[in-house]
C-alpha atoms as a PDB file:
ATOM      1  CA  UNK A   1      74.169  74.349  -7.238  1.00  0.00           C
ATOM      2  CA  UNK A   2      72.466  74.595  -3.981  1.00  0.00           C
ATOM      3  CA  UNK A   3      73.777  72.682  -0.851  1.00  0.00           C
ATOM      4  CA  UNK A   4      71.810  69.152  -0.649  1.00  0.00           C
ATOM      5  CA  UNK A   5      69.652  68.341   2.496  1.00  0.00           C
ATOM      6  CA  UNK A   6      68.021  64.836   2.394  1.00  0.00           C
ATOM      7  CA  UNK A   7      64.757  65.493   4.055  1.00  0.00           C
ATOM      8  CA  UNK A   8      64.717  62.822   5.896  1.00  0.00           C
ATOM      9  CA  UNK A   9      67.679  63.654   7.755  1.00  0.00           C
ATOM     10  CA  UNK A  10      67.371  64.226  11.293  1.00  0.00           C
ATOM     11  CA  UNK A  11      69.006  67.652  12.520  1.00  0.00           C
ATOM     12  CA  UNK A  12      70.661  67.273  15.976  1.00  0.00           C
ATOM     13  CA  UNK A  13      70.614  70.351  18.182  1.00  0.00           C
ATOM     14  CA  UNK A  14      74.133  72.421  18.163  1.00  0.00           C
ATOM     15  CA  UNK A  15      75.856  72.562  21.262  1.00  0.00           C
ATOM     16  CA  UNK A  16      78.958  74.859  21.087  1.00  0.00           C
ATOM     17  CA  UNK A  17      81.069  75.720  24.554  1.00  0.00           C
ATOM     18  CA  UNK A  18      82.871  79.268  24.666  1.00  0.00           C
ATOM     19  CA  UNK A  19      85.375  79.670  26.919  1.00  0.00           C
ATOM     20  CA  UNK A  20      85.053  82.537  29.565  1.00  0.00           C
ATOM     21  CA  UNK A  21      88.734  83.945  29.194  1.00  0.00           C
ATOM     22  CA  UNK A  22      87.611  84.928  25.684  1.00  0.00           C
ATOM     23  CA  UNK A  23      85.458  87.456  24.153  1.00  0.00           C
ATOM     24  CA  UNK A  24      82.712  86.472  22.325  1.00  0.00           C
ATOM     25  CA  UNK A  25      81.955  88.197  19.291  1.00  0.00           C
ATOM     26  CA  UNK A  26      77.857  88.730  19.344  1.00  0.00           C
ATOM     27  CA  UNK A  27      76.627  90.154  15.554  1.00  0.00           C
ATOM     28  CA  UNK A  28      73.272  91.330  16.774  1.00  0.00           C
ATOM     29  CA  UNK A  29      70.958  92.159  13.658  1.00  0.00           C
ATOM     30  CA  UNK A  30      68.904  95.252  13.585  1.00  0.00           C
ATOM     31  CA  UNK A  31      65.862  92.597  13.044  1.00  0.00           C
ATOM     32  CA  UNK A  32      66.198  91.763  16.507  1.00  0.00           C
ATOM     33  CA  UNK A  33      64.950  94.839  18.482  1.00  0.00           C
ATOM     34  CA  UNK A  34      63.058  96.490  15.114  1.00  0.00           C
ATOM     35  CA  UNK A  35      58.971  97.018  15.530  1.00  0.00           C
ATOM     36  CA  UNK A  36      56.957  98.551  12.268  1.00  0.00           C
ATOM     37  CA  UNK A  37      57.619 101.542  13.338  1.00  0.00           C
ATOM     38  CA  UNK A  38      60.461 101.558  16.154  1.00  0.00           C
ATOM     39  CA  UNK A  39      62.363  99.920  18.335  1.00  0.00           C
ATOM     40  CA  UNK A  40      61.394  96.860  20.690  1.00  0.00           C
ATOM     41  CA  UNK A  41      62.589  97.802  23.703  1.00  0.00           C
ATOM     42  CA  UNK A  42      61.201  95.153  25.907  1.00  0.00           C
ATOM     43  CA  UNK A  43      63.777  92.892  23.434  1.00  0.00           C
ATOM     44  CA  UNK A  44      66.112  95.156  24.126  1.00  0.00           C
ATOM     45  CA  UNK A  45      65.838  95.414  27.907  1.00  0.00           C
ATOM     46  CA  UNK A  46      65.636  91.125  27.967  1.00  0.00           C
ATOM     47  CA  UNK A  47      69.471  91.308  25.949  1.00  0.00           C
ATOM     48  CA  UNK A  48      71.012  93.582  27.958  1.00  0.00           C
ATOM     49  CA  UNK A  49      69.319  91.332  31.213  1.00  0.00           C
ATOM     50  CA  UNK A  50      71.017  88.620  29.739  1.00  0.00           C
ATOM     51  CA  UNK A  51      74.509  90.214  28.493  1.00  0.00           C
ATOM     52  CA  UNK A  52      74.702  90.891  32.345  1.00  0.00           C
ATOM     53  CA  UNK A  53      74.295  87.677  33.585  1.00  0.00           C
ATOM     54  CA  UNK A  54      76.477  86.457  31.998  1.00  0.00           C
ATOM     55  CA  UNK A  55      79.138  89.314  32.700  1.00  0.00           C
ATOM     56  CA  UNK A  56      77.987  88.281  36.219  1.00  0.00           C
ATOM     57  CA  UNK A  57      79.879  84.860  35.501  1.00  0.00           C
ATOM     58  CA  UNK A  58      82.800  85.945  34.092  1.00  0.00           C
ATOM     59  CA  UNK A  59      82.182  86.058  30.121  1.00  0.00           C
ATOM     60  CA  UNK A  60      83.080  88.968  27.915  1.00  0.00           C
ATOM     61  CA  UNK A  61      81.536  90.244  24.809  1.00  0.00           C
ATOM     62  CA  UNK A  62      81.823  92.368  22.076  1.00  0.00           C
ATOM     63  CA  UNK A  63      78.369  93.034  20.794  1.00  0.00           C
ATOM     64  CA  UNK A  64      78.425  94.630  16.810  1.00  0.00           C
ATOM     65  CA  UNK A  65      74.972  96.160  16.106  1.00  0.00           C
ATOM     66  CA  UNK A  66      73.193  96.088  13.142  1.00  0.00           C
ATOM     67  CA  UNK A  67      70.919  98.969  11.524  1.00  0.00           C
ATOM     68  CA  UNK A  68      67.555  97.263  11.647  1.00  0.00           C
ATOM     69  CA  UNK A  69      64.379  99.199  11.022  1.00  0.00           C
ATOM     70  CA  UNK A  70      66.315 102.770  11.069  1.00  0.00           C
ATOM     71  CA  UNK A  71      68.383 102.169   8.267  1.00  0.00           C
ATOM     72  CA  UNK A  72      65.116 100.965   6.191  1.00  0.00           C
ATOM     73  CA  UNK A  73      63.505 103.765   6.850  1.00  0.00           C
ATOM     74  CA  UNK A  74      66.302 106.087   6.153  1.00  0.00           C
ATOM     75  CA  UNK A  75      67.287 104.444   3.161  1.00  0.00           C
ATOM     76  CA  UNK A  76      63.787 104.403   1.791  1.00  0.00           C
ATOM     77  CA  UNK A  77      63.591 107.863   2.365  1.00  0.00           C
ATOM     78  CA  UNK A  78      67.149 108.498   0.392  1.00  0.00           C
ATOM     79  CA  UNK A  79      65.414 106.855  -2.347  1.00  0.00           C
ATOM     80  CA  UNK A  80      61.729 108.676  -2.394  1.00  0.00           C
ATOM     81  CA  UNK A  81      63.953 112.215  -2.545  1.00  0.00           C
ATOM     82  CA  UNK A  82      66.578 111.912  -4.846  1.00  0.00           C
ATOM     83  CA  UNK A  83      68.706 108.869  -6.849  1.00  0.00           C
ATOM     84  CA  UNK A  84      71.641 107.338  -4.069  1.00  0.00           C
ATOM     85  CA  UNK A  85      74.119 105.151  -5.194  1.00  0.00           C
ATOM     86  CA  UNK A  86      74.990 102.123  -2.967  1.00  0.00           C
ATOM     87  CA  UNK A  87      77.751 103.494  -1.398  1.00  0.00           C
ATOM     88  CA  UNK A  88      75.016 106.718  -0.550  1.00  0.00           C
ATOM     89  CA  UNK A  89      72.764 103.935   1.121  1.00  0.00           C
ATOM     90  CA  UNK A  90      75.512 102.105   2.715  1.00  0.00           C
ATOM     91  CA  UNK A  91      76.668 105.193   4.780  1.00  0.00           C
ATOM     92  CA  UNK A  92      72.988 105.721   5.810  1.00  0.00           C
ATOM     93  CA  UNK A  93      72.933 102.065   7.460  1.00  0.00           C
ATOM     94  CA  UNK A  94      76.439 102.928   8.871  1.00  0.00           C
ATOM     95  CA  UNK A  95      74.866 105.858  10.834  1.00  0.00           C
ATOM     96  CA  UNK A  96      71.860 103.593  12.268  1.00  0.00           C
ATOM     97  CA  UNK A  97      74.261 100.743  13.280  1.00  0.00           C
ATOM     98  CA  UNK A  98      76.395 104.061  14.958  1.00  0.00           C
ATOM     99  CA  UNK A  99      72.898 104.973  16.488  1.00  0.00           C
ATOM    100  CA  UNK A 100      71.924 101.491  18.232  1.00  0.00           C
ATOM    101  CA  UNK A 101      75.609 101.021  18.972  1.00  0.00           C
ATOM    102  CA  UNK A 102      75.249 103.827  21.388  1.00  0.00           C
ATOM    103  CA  UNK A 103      71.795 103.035  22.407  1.00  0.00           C
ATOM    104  CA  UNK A 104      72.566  99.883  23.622  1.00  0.00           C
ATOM    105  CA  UNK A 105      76.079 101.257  25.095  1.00  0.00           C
ATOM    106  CA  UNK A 106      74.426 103.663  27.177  1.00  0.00           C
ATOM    107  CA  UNK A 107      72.294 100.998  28.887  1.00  0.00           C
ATOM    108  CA  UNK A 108      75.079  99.182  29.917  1.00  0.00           C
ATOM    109  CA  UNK A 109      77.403 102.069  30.408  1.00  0.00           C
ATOM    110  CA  UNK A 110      78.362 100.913  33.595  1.00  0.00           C
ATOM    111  CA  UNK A 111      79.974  98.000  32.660  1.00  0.00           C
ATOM    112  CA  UNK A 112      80.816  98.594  28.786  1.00  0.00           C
ATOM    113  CA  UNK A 113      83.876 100.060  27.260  1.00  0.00           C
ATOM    114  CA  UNK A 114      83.220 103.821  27.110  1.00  0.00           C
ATOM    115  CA  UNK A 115      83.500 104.132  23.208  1.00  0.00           C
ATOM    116  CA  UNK A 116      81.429 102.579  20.153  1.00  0.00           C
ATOM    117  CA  UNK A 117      84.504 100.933  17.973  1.00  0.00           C
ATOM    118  CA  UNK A 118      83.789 102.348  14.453  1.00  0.00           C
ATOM    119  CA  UNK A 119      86.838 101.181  12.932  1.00  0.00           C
ATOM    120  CA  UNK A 120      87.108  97.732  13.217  1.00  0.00           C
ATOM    121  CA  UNK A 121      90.906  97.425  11.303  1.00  0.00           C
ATOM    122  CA  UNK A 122      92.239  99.991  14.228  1.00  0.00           C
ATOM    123  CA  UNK A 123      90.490  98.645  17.578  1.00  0.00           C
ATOM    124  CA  UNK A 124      91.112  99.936  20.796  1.00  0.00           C
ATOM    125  CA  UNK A 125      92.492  97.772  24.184  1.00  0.00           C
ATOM    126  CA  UNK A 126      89.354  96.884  26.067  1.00  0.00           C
ATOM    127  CA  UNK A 127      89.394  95.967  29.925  1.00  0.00           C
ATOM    128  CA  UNK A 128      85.648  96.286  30.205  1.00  0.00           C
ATOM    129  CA  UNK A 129      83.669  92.785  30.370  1.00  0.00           C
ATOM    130  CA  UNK A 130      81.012  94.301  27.726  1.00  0.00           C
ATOM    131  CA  UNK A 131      81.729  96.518  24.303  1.00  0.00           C
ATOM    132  CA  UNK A 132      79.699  97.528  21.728  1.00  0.00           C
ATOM    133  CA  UNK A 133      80.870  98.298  17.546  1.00  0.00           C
ATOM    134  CA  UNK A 134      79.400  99.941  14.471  1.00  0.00           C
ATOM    135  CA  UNK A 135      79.575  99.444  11.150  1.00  0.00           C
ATOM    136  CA  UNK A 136      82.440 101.159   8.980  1.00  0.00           C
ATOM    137  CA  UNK A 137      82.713 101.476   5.567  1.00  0.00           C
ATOM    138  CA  UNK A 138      80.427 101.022   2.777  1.00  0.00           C
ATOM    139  CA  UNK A 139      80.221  97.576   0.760  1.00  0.00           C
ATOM    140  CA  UNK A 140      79.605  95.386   3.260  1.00  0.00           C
ATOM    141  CA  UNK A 141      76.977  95.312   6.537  1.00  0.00           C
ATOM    142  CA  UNK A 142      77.899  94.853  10.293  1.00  0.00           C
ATOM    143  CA  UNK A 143      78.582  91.137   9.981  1.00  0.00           C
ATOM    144  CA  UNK A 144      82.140  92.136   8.440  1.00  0.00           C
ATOM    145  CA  UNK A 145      82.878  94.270  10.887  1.00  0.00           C
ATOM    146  CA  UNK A 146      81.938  91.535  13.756  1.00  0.00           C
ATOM    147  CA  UNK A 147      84.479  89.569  11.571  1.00  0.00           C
ATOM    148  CA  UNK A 148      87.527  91.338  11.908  1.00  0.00           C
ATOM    149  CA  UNK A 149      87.056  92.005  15.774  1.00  0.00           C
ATOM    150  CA  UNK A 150      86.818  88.473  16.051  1.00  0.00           C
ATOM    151  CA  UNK A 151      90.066  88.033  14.468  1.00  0.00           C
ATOM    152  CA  UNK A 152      91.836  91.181  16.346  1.00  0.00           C
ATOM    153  CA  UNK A 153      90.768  89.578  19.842  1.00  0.00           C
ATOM    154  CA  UNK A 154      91.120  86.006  19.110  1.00  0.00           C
ATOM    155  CA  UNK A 155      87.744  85.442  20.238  1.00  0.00           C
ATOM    156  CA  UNK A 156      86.256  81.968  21.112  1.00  0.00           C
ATOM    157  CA  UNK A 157      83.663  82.512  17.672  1.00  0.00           C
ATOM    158  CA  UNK A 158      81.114  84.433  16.747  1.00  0.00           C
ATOM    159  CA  UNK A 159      77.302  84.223  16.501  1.00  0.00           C
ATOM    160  CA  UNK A 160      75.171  86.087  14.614  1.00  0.00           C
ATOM    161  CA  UNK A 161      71.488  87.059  15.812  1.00  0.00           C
ATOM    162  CA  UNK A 162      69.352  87.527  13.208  1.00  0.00           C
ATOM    163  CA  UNK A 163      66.043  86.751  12.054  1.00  0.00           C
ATOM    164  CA  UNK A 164      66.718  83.200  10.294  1.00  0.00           C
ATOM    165  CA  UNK A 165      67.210  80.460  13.036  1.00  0.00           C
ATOM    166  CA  UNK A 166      69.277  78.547  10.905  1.00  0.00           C
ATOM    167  CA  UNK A 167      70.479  78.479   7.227  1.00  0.00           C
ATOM    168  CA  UNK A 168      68.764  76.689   4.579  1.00  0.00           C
ATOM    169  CA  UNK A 169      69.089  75.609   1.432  1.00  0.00           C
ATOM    170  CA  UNK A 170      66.914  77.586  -0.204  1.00  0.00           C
ATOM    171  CA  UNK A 171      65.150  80.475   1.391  1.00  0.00           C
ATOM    172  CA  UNK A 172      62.116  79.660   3.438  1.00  0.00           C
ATOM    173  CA  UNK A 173      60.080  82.846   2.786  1.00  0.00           C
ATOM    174  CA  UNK A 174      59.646  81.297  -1.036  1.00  0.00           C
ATOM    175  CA  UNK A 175      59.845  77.496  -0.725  1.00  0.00           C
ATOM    176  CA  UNK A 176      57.818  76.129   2.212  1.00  0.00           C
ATOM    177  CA  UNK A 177      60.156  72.925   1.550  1.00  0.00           C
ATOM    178  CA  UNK A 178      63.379  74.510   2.390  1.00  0.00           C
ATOM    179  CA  UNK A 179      65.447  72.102   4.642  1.00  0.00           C
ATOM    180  CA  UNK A 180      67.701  73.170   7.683  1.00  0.00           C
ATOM    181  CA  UNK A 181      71.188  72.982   7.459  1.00  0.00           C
ATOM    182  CA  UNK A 182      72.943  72.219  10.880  1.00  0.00           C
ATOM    183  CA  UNK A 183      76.340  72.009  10.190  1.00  0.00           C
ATOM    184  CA  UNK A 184      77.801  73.378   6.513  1.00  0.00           C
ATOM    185  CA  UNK A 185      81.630  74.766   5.856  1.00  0.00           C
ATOM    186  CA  UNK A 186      81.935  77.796   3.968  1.00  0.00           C
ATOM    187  CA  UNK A 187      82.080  76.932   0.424  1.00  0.00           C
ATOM    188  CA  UNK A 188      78.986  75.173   0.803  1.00  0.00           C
ATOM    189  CA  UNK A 189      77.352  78.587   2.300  1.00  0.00           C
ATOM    190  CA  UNK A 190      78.857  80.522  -0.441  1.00  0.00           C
ATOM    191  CA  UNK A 191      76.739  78.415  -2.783  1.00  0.00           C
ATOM    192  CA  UNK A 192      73.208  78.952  -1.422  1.00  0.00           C
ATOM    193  CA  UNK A 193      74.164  82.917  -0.559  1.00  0.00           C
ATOM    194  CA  UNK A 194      74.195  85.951  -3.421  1.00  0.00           C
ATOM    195  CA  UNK A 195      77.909  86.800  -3.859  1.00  0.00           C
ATOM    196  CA  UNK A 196      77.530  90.599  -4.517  1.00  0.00           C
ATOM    197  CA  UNK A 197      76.791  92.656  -1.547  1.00  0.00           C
ATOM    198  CA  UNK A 198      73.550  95.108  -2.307  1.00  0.00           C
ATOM    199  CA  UNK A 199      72.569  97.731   0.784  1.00  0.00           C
ATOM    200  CA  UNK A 200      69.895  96.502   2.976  1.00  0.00           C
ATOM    201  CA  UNK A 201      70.127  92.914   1.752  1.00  0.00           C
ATOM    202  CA  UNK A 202      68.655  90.366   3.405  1.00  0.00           C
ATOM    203  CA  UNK A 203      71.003  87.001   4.024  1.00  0.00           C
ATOM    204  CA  UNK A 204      71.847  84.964   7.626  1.00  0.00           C
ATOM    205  CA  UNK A 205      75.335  86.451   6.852  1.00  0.00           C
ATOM    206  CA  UNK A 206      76.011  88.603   4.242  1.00  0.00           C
ATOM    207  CA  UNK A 207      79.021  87.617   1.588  1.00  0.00           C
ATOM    208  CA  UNK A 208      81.541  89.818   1.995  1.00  0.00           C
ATOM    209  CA  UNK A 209      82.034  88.752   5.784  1.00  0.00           C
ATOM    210  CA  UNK A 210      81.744  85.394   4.616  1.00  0.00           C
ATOM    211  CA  UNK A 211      84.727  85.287   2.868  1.00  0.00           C
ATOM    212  CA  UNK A 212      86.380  86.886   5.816  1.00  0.00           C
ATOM    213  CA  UNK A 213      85.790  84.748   7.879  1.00  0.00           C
ATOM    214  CA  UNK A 214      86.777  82.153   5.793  1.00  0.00           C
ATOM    215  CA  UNK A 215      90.159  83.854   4.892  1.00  0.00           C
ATOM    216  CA  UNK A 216      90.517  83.976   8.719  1.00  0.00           C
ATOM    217  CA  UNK A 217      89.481  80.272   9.410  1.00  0.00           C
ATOM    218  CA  UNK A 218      86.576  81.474  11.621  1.00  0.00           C
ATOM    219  CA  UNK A 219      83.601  79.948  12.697  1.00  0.00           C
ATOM    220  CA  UNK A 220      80.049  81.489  12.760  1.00  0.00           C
ATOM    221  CA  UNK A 221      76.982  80.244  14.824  1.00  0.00           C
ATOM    222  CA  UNK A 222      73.690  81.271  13.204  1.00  0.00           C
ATOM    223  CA  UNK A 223      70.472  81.672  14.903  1.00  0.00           C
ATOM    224  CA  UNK A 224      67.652  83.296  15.826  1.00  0.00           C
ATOM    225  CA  UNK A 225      68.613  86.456  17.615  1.00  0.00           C
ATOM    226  CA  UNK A 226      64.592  86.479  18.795  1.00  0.00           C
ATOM    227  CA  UNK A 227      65.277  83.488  21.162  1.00  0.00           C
ATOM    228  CA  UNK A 228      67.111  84.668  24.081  1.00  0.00           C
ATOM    229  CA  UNK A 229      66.239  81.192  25.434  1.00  0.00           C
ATOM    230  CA  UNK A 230      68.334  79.417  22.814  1.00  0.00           C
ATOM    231  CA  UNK A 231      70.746  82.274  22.833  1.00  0.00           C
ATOM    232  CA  UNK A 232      71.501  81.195  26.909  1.00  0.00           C
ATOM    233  CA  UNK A 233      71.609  77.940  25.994  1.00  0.00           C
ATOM    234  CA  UNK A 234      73.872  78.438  23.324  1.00  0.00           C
ATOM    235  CA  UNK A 235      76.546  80.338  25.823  1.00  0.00           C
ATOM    236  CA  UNK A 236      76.091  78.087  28.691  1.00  0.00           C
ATOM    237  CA  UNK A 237      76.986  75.194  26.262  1.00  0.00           C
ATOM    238  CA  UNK A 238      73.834  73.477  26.467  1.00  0.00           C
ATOM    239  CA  UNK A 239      71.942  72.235  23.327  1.00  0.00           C
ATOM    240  CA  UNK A 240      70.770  74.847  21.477  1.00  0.00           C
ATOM    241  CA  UNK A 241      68.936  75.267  17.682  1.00  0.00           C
ATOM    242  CA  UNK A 242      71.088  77.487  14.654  1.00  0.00           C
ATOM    243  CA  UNK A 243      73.380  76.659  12.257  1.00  0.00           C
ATOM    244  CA  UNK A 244      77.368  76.166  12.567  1.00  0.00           C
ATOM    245  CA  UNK A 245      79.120  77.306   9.649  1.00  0.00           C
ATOM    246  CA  UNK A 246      83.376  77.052   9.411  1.00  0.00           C
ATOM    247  CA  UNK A 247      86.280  75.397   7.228  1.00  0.00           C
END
């Protein structure tokens, strides 16, 4: 059964407040910083403008990238040459979320931890303000592995950037009636959201770190990872647009 939204509900903006002596845990979707045929740097440049300013004023993050147009394209070209099996495609996407990882690590080098984390159940001590992780291990994407770092640091929450600005109950690419969901706990989620987690698939945050994070009684901000504007807003504890998702 899909979570009910009375359409005539108003949706009040989200307004979450993270405090600065803990990391936050940033889930930053390849869909983000992907072009057609590359990366958008001028995104990329405008997030790593903003993860400094912030640094600037005493917040620390811990910034798990997803694979994003370089894991399509790999993966589609697994598949044109031969027959991979999930867990085939699934290390493919590992290596571009390894790839960006360092991209973005190297920009920020300066004030990052000097090591992508790739093993998320074995993390390091961090004194930098800014570090970057990777995905892991096959049958799940980046989002799990933003999951358990969240839980190993005890951060404030996590949010994930990503393409959908907030969750709805059904998906808005096939019903132009889908309704926003503000504020839903994570048995609701699990109800609108496939349960089996398939390579490359396309959900605000995929299953298997769902149940993590309910296991770990953590809560998840989702929203548009395009809108730095709302991203700032969302930090500095101002009203911002997404969806809060927890127990």
């Amino acid at each position: 059964m899909l979570y009910e939204v009375n359409p005539k509900s108003h949706f009040p903006a989200m307004k979450y407040s993270f405090p600065k002596e803990k990391s936050i845990i940033v889930s930053l979707g390849g869909s983000c910083f992907s072009k057609p045929h590359g990366l958008d740097v001028e995104y990329l440049q405008k997030f790593v403008t903003a993860i400094r300013g912030y640094v600037g004023q005493g917040y620390r993050f811990i910034i798990v990238t997803g694979g994003g147009m370089v894991c399509r394209v790999y993966q589609d070209a697994a598949r044109q040459m031969g027959k991979p099996t999930n867990v085939d495609l699934d290390w493919v996407g590992i290596a571009s979320t390894k790839l960006n990882a360092h991209l973005l690590r190297a920009a920020m080098s300066d004030i990052a931890h000097p090591e992508v984390i790739e093993d998320p159940t074995n993390p390091p001590e961090i004194s930098a303000p800014v570090a970057f992780g990777s995905g892991y291990r096959p049958g799940n994407s980046s989002d799990h592995d933003a999951v358990l770092l969240a839980v190993h640091y005890g951060a404030a929450a996590l949010i994930n950037m990503g393409s959908a600005d907030h969750v709805y109950n059904v998906d808005p690419k096939m019903n132009v009636n889908a309704q926003k969901i503000p504020e839903l706990n994570w048995a609701q989620y699990a109800a609108i959201v496939p349960q089996e987690w398939q390579p490359g698939m396309n959900a605000p945050f995929d299953p298997v770190a769902a149940k993590a994070a309910e296991e770990h009684g953590l809560a998840v901000l989702i929203t548009n990872g395009r809108d730095l504007l709302n991203f700032e807003k969302l930090i500095s504890g101002q009203e911002g647009e997404g969806t809060l998702i927890h127990l």
